[in-house]
PDB file of N, CA and C in Angstrom:
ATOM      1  N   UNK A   1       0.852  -1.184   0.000  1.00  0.00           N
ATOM      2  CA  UNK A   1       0.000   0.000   0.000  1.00  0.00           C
ATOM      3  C   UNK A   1       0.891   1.238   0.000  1.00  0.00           C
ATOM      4  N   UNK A   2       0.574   2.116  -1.047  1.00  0.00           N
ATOM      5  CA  UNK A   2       1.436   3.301  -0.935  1.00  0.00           C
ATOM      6  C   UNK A   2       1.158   4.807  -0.021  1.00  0.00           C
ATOM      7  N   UNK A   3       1.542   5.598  -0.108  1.00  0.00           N
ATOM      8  CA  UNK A   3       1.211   6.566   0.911  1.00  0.00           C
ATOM      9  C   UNK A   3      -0.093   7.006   0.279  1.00  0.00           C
ATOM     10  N   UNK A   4       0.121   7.470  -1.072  1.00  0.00           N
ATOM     11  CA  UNK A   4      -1.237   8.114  -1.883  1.00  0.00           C
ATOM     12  C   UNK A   4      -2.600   7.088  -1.479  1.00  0.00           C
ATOM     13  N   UNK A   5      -2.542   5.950  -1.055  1.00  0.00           N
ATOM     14  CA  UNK A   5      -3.347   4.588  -0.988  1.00  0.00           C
ATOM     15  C   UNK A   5      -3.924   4.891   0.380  1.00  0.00           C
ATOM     16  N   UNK A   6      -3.399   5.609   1.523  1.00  0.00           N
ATOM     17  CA  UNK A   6      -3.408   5.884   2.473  1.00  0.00           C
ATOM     18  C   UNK A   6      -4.338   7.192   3.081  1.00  0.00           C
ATOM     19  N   UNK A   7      -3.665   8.251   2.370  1.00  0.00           N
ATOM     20  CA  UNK A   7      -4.049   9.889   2.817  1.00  0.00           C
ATOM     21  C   UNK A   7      -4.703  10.702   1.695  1.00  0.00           C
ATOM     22  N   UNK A   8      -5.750  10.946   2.014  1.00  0.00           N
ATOM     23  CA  UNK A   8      -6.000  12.215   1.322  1.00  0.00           C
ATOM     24  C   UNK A   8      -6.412  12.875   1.502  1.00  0.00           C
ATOM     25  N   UNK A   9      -5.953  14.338   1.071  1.00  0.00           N
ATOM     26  CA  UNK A   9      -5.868  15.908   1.526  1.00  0.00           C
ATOM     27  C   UNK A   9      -6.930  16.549   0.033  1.00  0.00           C
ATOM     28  N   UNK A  10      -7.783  16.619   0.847  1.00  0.00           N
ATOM     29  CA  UNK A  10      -8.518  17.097  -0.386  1.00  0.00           C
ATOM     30  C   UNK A  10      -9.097  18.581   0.405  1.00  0.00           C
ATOM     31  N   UNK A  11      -9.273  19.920  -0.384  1.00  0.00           N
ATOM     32  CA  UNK A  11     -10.144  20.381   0.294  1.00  0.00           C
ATOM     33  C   UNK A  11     -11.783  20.838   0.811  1.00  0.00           C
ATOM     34  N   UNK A  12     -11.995  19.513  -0.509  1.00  0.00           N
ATOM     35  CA  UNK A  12     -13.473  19.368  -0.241  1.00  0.00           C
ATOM     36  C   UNK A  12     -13.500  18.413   0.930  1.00  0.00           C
ATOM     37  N   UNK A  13     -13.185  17.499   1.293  1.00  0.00           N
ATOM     38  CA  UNK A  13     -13.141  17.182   2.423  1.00  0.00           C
ATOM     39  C   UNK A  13     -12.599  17.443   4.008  1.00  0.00           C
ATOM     40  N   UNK A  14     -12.933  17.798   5.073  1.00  0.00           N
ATOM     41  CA  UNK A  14     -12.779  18.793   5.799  1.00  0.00           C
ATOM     42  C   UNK A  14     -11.669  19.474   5.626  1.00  0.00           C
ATOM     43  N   UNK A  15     -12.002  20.298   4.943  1.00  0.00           N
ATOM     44  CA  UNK A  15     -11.064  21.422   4.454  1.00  0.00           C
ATOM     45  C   UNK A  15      -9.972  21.146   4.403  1.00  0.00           C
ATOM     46  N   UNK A  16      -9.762  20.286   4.205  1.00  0.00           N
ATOM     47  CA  UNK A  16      -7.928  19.564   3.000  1.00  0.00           C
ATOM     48  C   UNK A  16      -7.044  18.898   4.115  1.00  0.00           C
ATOM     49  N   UNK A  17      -7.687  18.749   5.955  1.00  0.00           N
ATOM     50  CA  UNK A  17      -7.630  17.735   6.833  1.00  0.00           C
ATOM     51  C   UNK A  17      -7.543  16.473   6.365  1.00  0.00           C
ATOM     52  N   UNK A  18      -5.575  16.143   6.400  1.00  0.00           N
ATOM     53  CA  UNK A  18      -5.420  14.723   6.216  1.00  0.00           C
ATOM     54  C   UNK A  18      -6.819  13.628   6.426  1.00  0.00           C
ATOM     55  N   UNK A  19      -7.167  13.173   5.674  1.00  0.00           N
ATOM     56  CA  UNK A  19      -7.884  11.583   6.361  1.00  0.00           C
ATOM     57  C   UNK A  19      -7.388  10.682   5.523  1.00  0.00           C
ATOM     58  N   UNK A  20      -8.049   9.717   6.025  1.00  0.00           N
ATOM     59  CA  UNK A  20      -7.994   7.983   5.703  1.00  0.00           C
ATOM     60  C   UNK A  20      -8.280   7.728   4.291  1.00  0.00           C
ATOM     61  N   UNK A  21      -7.719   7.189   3.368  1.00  0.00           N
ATOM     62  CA  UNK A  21      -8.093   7.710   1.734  1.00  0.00           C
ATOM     63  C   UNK A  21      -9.605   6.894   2.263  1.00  0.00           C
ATOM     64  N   UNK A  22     -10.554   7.110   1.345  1.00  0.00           N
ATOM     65  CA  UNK A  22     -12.579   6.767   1.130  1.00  0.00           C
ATOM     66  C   UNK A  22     -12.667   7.012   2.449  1.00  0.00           C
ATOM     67  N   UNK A  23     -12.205   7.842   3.522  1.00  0.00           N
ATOM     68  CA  UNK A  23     -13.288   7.924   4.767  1.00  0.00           C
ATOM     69  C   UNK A  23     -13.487   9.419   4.921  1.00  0.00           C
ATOM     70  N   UNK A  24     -14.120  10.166   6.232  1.00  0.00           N
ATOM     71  CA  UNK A  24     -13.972  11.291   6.361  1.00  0.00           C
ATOM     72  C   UNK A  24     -13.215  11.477   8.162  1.00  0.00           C
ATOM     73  N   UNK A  25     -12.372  10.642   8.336  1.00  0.00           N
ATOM     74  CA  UNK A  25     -11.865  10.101   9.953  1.00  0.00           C
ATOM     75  C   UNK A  25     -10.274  11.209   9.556  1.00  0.00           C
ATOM     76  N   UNK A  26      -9.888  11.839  10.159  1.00  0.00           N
ATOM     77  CA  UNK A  26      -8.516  12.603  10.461  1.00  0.00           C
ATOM     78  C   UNK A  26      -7.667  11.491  10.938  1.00  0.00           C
ATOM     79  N   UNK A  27      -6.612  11.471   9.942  1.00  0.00           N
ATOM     80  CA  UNK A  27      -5.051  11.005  10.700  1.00  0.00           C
ATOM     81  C   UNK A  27      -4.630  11.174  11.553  1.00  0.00           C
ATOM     82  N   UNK A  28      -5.451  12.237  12.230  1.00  0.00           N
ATOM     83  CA  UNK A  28      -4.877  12.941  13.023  1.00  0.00           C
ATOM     84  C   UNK A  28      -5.294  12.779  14.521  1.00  0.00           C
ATOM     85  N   UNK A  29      -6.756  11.987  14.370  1.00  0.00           N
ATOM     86  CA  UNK A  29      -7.684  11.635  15.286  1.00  0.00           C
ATOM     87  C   UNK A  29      -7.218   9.566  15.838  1.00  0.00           C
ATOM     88  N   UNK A  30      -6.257   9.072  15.102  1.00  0.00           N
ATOM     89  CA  UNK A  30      -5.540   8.140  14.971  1.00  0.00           C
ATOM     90  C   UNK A  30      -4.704   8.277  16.532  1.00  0.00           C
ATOM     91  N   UNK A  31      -4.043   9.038  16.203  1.00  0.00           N
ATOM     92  CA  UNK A  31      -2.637   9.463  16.965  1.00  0.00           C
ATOM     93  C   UNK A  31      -3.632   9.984  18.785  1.00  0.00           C
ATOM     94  N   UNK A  32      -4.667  11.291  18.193  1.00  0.00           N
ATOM     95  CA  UNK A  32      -5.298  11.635  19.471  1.00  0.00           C
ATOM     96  C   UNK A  32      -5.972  10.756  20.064  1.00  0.00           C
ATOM     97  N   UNK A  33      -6.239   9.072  19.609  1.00  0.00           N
ATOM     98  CA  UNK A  33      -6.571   8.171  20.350  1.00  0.00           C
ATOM     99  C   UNK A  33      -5.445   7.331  21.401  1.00  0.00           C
ATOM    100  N   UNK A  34      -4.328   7.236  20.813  1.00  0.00           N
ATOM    101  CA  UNK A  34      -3.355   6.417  21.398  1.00  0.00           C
ATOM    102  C   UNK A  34      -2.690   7.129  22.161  1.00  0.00           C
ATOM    103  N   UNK A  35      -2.630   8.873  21.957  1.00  0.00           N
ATOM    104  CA  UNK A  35      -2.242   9.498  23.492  1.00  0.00           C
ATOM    105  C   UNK A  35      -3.228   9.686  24.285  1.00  0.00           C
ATOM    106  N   UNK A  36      -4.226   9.425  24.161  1.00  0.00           N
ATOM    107  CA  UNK A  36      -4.720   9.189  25.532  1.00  0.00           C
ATOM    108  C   UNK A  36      -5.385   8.100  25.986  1.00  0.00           C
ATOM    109  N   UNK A  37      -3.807   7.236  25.896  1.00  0.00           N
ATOM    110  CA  UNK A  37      -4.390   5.800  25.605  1.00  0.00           C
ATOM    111  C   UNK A  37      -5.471   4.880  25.701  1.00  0.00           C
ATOM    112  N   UNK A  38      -5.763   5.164  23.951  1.00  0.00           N
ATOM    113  CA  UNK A  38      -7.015   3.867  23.925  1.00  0.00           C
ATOM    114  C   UNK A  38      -5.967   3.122  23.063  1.00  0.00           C
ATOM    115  N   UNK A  39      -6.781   1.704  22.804  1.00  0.00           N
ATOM    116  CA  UNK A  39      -6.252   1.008  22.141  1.00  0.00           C
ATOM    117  C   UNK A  39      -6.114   1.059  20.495  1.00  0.00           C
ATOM    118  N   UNK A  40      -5.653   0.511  19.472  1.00  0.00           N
ATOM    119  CA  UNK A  40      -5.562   0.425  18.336  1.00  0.00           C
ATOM    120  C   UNK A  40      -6.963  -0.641  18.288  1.00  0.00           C
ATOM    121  N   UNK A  41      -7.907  -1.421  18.961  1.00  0.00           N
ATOM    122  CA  UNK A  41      -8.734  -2.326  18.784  1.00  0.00           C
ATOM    123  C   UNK A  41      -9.806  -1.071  18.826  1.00  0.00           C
ATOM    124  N   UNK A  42      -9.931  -0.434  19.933  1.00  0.00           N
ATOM    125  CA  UNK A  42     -10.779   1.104  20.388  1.00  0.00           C
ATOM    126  C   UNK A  42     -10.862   2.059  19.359  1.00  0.00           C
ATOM    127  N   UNK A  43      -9.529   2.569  18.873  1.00  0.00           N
ATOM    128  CA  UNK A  43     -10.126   3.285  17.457  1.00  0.00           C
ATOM    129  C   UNK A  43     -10.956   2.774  16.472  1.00  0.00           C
ATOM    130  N   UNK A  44     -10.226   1.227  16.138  1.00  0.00           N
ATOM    131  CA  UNK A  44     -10.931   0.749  14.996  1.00  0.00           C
ATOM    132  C   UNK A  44     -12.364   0.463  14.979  1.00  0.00           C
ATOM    133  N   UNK A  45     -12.961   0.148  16.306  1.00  0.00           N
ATOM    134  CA  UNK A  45     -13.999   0.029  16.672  1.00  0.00           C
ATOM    135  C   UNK A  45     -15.037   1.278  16.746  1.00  0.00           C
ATOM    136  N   UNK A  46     -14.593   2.326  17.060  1.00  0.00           N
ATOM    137  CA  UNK A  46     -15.039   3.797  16.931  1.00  0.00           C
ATOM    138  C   UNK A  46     -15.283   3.897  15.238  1.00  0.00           C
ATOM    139  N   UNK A  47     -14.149   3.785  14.604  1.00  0.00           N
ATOM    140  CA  UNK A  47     -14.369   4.092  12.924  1.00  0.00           C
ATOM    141  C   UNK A  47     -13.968   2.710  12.126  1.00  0.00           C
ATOM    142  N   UNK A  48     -14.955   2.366  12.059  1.00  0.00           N
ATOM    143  CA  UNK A  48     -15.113   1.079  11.574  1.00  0.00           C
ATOM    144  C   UNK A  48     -14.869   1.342  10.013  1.00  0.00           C
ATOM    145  N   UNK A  49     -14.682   2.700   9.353  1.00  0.00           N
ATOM    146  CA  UNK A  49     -14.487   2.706   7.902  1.00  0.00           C
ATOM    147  C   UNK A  49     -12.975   2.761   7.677  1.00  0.00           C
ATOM    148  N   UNK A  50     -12.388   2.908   8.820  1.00  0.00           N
ATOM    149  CA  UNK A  50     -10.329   3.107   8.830  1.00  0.00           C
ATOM    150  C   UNK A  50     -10.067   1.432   9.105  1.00  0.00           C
ATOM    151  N   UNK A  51      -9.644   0.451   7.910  1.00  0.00           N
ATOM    152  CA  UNK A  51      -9.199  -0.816   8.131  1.00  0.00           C
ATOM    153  C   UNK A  51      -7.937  -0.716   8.931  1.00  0.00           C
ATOM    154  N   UNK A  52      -7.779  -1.790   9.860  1.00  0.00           N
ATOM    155  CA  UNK A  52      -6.266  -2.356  10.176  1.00  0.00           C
ATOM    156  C   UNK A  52      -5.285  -2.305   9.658  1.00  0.00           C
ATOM    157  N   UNK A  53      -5.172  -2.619   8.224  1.00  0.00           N
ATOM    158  CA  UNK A  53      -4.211  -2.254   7.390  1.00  0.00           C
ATOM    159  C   UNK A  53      -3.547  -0.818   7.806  1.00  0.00           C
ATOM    160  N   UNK A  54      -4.758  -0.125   7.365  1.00  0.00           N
ATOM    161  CA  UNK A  54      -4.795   0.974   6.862  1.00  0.00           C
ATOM    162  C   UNK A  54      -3.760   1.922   8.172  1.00  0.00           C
ATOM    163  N   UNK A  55      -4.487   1.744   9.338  1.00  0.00           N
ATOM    164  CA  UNK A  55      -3.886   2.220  10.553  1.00  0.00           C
ATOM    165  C   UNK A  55      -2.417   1.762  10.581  1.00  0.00           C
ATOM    166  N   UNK A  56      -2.417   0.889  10.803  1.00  0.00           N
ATOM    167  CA  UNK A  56      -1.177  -0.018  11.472  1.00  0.00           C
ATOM    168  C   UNK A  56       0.238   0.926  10.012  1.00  0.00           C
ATOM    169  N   UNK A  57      -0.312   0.843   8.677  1.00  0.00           N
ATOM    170  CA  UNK A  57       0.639   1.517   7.969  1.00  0.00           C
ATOM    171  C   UNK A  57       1.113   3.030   8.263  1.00  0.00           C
ATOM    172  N   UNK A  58       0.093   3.594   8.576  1.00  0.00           N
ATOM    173  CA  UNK A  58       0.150   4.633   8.470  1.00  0.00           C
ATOM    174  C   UNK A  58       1.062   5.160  10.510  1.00  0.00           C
ATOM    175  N   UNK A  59       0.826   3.892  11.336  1.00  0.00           N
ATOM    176  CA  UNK A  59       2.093   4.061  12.282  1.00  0.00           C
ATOM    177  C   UNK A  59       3.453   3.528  12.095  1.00  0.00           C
ATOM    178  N   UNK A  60       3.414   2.974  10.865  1.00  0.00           N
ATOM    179  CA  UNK A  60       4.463   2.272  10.262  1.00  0.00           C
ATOM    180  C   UNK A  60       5.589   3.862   9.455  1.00  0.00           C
ATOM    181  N   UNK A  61       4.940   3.995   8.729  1.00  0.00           N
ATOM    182  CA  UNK A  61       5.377   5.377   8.010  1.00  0.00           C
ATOM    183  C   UNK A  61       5.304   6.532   8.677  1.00  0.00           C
ATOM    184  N   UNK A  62       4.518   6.672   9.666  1.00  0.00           N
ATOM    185  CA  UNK A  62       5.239   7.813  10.779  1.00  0.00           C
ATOM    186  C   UNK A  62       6.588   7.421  11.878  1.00  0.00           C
ATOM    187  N   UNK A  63       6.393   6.079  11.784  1.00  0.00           N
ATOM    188  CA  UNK A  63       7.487   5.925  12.318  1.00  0.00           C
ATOM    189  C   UNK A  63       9.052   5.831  11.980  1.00  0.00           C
ATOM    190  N   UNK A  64       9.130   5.541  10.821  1.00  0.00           N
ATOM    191  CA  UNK A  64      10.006   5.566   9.469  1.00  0.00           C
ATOM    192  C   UNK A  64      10.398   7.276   9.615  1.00  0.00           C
ATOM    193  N   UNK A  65       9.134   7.822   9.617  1.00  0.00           N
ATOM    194  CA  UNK A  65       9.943   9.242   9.030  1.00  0.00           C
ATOM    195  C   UNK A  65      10.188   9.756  10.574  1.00  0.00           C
ATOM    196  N   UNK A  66       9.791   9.507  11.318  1.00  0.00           N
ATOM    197  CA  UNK A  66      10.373  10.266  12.768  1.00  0.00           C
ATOM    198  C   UNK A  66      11.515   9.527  13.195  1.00  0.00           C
ATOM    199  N   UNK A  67      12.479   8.339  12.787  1.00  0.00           N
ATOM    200  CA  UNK A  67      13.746   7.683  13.051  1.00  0.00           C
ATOM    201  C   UNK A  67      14.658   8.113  11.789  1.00  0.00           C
ATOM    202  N   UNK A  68      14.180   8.646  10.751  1.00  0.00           N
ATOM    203  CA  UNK A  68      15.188   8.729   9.408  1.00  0.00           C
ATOM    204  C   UNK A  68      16.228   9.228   9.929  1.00  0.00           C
ATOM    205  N   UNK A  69      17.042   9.459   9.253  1.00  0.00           N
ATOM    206  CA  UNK A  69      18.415  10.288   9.622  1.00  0.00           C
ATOM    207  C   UNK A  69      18.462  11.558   8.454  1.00  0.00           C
ATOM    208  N   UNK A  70      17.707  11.680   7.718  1.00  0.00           N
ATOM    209  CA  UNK A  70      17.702  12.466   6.648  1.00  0.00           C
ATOM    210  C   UNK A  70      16.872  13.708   7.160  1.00  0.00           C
TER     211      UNK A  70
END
């Protein structure tokens, strides 16, 4: 799955607020679940339109780019 497969910034959709590519859920609302720790089972269960995949990559590739050395 590629990043484009992942995110999209559109600004017809809340006003160009990263989401989940086909949902209307913020990337951003991802992250504000697990700091105040709920689970990754708890989000998915809240937005049942953001797959497992989908999540789990998208802490995969933030995590990638917050260890790079570049």
């Amino acid at each position: 799955m590629k990043s484009d497969d992942l995110i999209t910034v559109d600004p017809e959709i809340l006003g160009g607020t990263p989401v989940f590519k086909g949902t209307r859920v913020p990337v951003e609302t991802l992250f504000d679940y697990l700091e105040e720790n709920y689970t990754l089972e708890e989000f998915l269960a809240c937005f049942p339109s953001v797959t497992r995949e989908m999540a789990c990559r998208v802490l995969e590739r933030s995590e990638a780019a917050l260890l790079s050395k570049s």
